[in-house]
Protein backbone atom coordinates (compact mmCIF):
# COMPACT_ATOMS: atom_id res chain seq x y z
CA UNK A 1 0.00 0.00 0.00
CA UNK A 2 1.33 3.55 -1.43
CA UNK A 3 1.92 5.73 2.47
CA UNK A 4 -0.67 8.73 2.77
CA UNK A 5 0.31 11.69 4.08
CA UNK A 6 -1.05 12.63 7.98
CA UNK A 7 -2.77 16.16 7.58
CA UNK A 8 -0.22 18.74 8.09
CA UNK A 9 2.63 16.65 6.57
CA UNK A 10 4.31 15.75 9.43
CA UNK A 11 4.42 12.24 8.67
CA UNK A 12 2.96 9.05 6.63
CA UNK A 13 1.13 6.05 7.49
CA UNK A 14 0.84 2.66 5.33
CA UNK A 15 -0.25 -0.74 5.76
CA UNK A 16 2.49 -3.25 5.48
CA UNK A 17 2.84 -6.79 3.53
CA UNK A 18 2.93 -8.03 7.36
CA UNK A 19 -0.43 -6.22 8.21
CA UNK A 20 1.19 -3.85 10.59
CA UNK A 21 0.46 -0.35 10.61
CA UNK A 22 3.67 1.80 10.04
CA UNK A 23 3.64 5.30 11.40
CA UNK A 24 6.54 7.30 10.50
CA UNK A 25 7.20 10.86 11.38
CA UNK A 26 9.72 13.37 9.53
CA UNK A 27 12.91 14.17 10.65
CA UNK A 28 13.05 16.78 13.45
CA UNK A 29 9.65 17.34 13.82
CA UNK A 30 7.35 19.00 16.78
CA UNK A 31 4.47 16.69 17.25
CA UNK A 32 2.03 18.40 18.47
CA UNK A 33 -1.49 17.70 19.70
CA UNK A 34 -3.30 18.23 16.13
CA UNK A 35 -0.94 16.57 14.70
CA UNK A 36 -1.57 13.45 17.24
CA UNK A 37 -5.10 13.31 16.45
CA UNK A 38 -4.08 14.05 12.53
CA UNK A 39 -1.71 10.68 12.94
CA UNK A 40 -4.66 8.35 14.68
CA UNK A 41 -6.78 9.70 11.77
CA UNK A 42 -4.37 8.89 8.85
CA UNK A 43 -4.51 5.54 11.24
CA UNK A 44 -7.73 4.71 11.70
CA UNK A 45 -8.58 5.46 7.85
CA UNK A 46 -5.80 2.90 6.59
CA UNK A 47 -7.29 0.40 9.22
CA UNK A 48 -10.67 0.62 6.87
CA UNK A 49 -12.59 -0.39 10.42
CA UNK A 50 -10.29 -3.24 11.35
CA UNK A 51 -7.15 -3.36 14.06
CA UNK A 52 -3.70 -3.95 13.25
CA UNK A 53 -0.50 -3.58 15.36
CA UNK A 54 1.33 -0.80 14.15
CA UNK A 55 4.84 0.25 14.43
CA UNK A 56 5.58 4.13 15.43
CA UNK A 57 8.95 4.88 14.03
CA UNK A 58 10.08 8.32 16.17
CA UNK A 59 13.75 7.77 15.42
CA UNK A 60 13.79 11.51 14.65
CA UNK A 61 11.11 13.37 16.31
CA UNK A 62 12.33 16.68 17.83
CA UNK A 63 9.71 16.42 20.32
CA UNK A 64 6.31 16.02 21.44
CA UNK A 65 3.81 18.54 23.22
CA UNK A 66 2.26 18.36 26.89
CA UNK A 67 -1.02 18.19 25.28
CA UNK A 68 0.00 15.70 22.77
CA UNK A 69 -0.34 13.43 26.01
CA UNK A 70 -3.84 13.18 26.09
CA UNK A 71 -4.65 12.29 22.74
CA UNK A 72 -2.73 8.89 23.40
CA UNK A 73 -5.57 7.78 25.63
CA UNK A 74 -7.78 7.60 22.64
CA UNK A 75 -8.44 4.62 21.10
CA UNK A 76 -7.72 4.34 17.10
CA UNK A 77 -7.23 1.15 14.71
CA UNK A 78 -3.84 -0.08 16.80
CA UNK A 79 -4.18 -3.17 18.75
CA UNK A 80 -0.67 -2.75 20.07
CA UNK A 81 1.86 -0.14 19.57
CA UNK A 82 5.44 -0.52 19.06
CA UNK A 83 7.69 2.97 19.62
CA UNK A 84 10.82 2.85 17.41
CA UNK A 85 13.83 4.96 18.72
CA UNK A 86 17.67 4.76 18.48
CA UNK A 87 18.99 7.57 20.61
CA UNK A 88 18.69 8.66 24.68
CA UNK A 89 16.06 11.25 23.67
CA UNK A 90 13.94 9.02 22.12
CA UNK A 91 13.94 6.90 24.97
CA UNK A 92 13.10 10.28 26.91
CA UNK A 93 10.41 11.03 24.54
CA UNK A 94 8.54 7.44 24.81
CA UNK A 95 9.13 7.41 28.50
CA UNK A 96 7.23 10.31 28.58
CA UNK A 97 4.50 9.48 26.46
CA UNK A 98 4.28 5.95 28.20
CA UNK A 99 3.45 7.73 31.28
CA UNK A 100 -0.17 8.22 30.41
CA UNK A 101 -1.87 6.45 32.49
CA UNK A 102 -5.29 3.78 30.45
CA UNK A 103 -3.40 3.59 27.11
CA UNK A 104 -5.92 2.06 25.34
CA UNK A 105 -3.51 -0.82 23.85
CA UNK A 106 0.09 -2.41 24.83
CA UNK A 107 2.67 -0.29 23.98
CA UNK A 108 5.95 -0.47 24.48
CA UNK A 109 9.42 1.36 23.32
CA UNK A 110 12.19 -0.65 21.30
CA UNK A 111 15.54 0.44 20.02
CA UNK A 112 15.99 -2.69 17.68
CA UNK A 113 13.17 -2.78 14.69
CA UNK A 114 13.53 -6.44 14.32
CA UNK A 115 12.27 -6.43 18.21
CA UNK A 116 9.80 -4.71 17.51
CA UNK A 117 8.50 -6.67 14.81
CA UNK A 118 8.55 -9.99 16.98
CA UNK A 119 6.87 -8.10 19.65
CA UNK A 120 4.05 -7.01 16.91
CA UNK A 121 3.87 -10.50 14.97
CA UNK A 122 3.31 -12.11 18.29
């Protein structure tokens, strides 16, 4: 499946040979809240009403907003959620958003993308 575009080009979503969701933001970006809820969107529409794990590649996200927080406790297409990172501040960044307390799915953060396929396939 060609990626689409989340509204406000910040990043693209796609559904994968391996029915997993893949969620990848641009380099350096500011997620904000809008764009959150822009992402689960761009989500839920490639879901077409069904669930699929979904990996969330933030290898280069500049950062995310307090109130991007709260639109993680929405529920959207993912049945689980895998966080992609390589550096500290990614780490920092996941952390963060994993502190929201009722995530509506599993989610965890993984610096190895074969990981976090085997955690996704399961």
């Amino acid at each position: 499946m060609e990626p689409i575009v989340v509204n406000g080009g910040k990043g693209t979503v796609s559904l994968e040979d391996q029915g997993i969701i893949h969620l990848l933001w641009k380099p350096n970006v500011r997620i904000e809240a809008a764009d959150a809820r822009a992402a689960m969107a761009a989500v839920n529409a490639v879901a077409q009403e069904a669930e699929y794990s979904m990996l969330v590649d933030m290898t280069t996200t500049a950062s995310l907003s307090r109130q991007d927080r709260s639109v993680f406790i929405i529920k959207c297409a993912a049945s689980r959620i895998a966080l992609l990172g390589t550096s500290p501040v990614d780490r920092i960044l996941a952390n963060w958003s994993l502190g929201v307390q009722n995530l509506p799915c599993p989610t965890r953060f993984f610096t190895s993308r074969s990981e976090a396929m085997k955690w996704l396939l399961v």
